[in-house]
C-alpha atoms as a PDB file:
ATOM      1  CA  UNK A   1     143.593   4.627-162.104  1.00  0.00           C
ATOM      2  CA  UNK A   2     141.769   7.871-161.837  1.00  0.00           C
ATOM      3  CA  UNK A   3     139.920   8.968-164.393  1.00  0.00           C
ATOM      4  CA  UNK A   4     139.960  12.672-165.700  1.00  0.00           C
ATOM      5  CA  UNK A   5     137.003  14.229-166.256  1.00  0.00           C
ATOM      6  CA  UNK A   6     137.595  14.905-169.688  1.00  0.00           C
ATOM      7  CA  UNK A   7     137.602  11.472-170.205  1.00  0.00           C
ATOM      8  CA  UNK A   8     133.606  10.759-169.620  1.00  0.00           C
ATOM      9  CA  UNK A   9     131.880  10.904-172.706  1.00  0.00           C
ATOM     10  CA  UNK A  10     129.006  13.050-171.270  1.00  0.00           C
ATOM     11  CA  UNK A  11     130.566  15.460-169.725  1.00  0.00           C
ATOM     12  CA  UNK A  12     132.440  16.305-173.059  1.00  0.00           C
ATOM     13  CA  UNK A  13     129.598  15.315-175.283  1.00  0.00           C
ATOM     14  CA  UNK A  14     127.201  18.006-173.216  1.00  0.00           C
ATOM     15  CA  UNK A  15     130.009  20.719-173.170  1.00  0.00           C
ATOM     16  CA  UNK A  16     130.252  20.834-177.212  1.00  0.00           C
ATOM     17  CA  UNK A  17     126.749  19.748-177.746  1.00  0.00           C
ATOM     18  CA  UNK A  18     125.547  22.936-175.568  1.00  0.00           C
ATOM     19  CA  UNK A  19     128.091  25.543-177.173  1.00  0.00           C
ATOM     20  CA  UNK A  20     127.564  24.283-181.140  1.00  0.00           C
ATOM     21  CA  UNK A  21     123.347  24.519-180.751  1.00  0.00           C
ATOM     22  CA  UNK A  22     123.768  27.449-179.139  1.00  0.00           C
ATOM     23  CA  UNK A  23     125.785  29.412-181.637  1.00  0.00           C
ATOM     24  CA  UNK A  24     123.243  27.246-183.931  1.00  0.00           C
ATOM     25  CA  UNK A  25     119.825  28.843-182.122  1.00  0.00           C
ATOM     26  CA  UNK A  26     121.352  32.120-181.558  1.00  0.00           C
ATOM     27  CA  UNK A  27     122.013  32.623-185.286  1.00  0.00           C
ATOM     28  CA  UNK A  28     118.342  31.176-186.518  1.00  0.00           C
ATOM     29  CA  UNK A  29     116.653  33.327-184.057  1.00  0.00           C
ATOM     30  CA  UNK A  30     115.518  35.185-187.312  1.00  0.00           C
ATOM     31  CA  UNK A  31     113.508  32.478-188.835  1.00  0.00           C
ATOM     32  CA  UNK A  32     111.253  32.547-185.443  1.00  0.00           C
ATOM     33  CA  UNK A  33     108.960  35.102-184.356  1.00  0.00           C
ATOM     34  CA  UNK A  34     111.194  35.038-181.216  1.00  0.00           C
ATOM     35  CA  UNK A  35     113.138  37.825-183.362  1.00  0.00           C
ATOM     36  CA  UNK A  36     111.354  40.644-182.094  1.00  0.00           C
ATOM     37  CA  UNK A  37     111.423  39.949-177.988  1.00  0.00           C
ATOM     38  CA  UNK A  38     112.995  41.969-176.204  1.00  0.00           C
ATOM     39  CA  UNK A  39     117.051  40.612-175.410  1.00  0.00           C
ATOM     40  CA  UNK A  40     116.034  38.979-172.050  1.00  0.00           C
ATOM     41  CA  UNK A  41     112.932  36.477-174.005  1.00  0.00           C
ATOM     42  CA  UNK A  42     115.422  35.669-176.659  1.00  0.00           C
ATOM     43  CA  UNK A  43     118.426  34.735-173.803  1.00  0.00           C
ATOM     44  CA  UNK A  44     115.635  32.651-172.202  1.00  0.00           C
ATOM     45  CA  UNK A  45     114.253  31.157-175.612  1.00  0.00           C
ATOM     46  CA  UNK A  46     118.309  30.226-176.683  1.00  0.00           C
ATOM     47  CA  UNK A  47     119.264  28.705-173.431  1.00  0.00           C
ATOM     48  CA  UNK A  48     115.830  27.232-173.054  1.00  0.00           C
ATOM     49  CA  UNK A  49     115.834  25.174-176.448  1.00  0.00           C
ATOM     50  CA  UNK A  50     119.567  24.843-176.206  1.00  0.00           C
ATOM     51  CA  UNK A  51     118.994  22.729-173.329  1.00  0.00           C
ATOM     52  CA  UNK A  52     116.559  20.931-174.628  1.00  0.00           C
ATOM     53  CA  UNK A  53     119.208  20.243-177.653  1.00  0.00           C
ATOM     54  CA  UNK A  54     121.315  19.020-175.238  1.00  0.00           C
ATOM     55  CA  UNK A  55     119.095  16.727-173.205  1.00  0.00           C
ATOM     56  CA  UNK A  56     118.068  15.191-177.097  1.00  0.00           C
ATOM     57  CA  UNK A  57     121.538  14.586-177.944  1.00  0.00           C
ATOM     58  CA  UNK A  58     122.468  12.817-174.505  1.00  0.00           C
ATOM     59  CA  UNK A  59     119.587  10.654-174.734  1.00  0.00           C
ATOM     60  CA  UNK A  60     120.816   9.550-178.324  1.00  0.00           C
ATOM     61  CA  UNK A  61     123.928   9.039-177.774  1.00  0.00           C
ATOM     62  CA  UNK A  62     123.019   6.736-174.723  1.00  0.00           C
ATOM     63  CA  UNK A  63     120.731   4.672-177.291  1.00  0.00           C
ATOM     64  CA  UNK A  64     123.407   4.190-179.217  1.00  0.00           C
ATOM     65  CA  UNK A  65     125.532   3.066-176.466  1.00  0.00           C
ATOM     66  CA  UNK A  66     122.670   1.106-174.875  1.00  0.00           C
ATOM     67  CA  UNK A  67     122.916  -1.079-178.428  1.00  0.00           C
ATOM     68  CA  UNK A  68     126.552  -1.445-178.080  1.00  0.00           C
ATOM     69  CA  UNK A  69     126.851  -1.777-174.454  1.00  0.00           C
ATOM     70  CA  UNK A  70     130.032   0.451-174.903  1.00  0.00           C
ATOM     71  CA  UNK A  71     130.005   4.784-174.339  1.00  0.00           C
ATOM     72  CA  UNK A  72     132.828   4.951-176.298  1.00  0.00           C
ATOM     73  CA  UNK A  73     131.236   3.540-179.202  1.00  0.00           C
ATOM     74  CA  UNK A  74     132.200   6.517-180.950  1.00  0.00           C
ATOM     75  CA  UNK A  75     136.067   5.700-181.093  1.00  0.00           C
ATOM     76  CA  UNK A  76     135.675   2.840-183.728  1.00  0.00           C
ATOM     77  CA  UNK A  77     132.793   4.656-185.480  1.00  0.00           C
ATOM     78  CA  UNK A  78     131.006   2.490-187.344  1.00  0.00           C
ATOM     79  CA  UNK A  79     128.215   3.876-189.890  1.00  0.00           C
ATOM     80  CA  UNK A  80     125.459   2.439-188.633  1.00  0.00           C
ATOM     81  CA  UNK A  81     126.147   3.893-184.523  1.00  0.00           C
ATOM     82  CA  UNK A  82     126.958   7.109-186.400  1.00  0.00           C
ATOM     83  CA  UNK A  83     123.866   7.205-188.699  1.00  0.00           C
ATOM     84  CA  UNK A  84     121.493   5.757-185.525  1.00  0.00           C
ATOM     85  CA  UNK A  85     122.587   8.304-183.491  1.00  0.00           C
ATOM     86  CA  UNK A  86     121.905  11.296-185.992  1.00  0.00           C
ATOM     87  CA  UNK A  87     118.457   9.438-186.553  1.00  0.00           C
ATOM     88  CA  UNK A  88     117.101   9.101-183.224  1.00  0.00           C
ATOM     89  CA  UNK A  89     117.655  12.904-182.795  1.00  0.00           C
ATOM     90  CA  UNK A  90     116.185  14.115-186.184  1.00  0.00           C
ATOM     91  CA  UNK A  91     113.342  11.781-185.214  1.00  0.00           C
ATOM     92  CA  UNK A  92     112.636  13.463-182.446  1.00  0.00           C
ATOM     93  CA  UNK A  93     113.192  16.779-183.452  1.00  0.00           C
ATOM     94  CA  UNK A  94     110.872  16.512-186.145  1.00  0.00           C
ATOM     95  CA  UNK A  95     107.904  15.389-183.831  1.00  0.00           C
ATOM     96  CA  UNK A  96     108.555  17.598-181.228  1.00  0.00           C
ATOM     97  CA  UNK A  97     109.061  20.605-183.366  1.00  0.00           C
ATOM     98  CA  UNK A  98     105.501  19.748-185.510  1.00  0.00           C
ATOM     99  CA  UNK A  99     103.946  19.294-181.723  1.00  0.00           C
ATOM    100  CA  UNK A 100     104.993  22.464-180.643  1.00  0.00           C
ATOM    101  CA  UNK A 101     104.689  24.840-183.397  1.00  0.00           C
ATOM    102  CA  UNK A 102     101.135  23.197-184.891  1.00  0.00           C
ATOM    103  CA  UNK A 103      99.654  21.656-181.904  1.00  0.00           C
ATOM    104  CA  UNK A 104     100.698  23.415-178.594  1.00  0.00           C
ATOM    105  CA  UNK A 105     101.862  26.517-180.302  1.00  0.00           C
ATOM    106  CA  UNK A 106     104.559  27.083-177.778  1.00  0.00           C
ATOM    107  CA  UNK A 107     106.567  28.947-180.693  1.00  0.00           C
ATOM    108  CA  UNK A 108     106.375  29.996-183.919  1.00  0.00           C
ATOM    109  CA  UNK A 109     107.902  30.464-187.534  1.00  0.00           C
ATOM    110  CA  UNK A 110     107.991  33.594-188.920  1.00  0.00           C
ATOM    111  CA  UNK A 111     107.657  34.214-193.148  1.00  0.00           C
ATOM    112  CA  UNK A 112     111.343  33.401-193.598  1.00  0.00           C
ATOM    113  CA  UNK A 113     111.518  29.822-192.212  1.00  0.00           C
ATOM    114  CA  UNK A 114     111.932  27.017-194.776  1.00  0.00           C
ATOM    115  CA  UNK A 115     109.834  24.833-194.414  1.00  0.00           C
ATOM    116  CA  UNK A 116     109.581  20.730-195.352  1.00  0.00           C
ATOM    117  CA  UNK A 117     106.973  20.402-197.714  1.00  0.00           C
ATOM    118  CA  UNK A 118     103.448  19.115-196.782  1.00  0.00           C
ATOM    119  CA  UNK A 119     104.883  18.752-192.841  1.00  0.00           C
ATOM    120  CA  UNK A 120     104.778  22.623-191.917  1.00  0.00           C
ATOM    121  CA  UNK A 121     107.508  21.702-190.055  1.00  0.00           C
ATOM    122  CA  UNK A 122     110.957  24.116-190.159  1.00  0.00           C
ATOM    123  CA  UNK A 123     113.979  22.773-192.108  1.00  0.00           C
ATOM    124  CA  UNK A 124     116.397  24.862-190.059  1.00  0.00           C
ATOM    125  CA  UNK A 125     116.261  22.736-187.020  1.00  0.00           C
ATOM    126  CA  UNK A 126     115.823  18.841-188.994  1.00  0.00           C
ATOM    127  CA  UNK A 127     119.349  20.675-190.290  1.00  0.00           C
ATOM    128  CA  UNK A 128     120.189  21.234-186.926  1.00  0.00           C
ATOM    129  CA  UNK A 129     120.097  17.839-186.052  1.00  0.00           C
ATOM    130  CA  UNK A 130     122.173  16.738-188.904  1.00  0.00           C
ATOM    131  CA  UNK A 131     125.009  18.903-188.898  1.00  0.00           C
ATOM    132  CA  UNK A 132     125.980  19.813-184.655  1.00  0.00           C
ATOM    133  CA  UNK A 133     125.370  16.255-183.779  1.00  0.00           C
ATOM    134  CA  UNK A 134     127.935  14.845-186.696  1.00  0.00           C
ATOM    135  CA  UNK A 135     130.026  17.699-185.670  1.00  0.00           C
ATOM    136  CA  UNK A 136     129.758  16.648-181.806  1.00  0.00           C
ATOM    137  CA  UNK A 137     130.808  13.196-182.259  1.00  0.00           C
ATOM    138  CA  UNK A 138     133.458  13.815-184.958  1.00  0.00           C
ATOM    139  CA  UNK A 139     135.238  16.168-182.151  1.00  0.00           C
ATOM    140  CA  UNK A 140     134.880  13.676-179.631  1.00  0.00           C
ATOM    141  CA  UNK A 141     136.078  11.004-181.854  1.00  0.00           C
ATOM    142  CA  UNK A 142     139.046  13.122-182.508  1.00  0.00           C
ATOM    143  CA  UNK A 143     139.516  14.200-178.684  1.00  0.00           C
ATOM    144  CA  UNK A 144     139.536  11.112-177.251  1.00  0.00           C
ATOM    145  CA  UNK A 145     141.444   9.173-179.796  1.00  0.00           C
ATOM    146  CA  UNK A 146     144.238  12.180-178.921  1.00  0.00           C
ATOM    147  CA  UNK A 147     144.062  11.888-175.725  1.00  0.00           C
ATOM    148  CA  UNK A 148     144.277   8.323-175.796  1.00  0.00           C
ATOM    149  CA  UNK A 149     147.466   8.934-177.980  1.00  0.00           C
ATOM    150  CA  UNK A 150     148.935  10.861-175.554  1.00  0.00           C
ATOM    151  CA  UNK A 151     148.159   8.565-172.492  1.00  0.00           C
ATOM    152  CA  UNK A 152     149.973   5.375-174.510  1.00  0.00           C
ATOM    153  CA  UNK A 153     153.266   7.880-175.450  1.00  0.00           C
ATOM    154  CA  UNK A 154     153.245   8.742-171.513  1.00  0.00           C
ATOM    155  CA  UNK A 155     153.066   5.107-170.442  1.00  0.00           C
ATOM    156  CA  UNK A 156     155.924   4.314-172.839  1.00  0.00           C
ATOM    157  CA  UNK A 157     158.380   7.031-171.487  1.00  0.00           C
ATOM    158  CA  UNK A 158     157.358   5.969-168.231  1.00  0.00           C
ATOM    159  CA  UNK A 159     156.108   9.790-167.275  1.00  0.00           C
END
């Protein structure tokens, strides 16, 4: 049976995954001194990190279906897959956001950036991690248990 490409995870995990953190980094531009570029260094700096979000969440969410041996671990969500996944992402966010704001100074907070006490690191993007990657996986959830829907009504009918 061919398989729609809608139907692999990835492809619909990167496509919300890559819209959500960028609505999410265009929006907290204003707690970085990326604020006050010129429009061209900010469209770099967005698509740039969003990427990056992108390439995080993808390697999380094959973790997660590493431990299950299963990429549609996310259709009988269980708390601990859910939780892991969310985890391994704020995990690395939180390192890589402490490396390159303290250490390699690659970018930088401005005065209006919350930040986690004693870490100096941001609590916008930690946040990040916890909201748009619960939000990816709920939508996915919901998508492919639809489609799935859908597919088993068709099969009935005999379309």
């Amino acid at each position: 049976m061919k398989q729609l490409v809608f139907e692999i995870p990835e492809l619909s995990l990167c496509l919300l995954a890559f819209f959500l953190n960028f609505f999410w980094e265009v929006i907290h531009t204003y707690f970085y001194t990326l604020k006050d570029s010129h429009f061209d260094t900010m469209l770099f700096g967005w698509l740039h990190c969003t990427l990056g979000d992108v390439m995080i969440t993808v390697g999380s969410f094959w973790l997660v279906s590493l431990r299950n041996w299963n990429r549609k671990w996310f259709l009988s969500l269980k708390g601990v897959n859910f939780i892991g996944f969310i985890v391994i992402g704020v995990i690395y966010t939180f390192f890589s956001e402490w490396a390159n704001v303290q250490i390699f100074k690659y970018w930088s907070y401005n005065e209006t950036m919350p930040l986690i006490p004693l870490t100096k690191v941001g609590l916008s993007p930690v946040l990040q991690w916890i909201v748009i990657p619960s939000v990816v996986i709920l939508l996915m959830r919901h998508y492919f248990l639809l489609a799935g829907g859908s597919k088993l009504k068709r099969r009935i009918r005999g379309l």
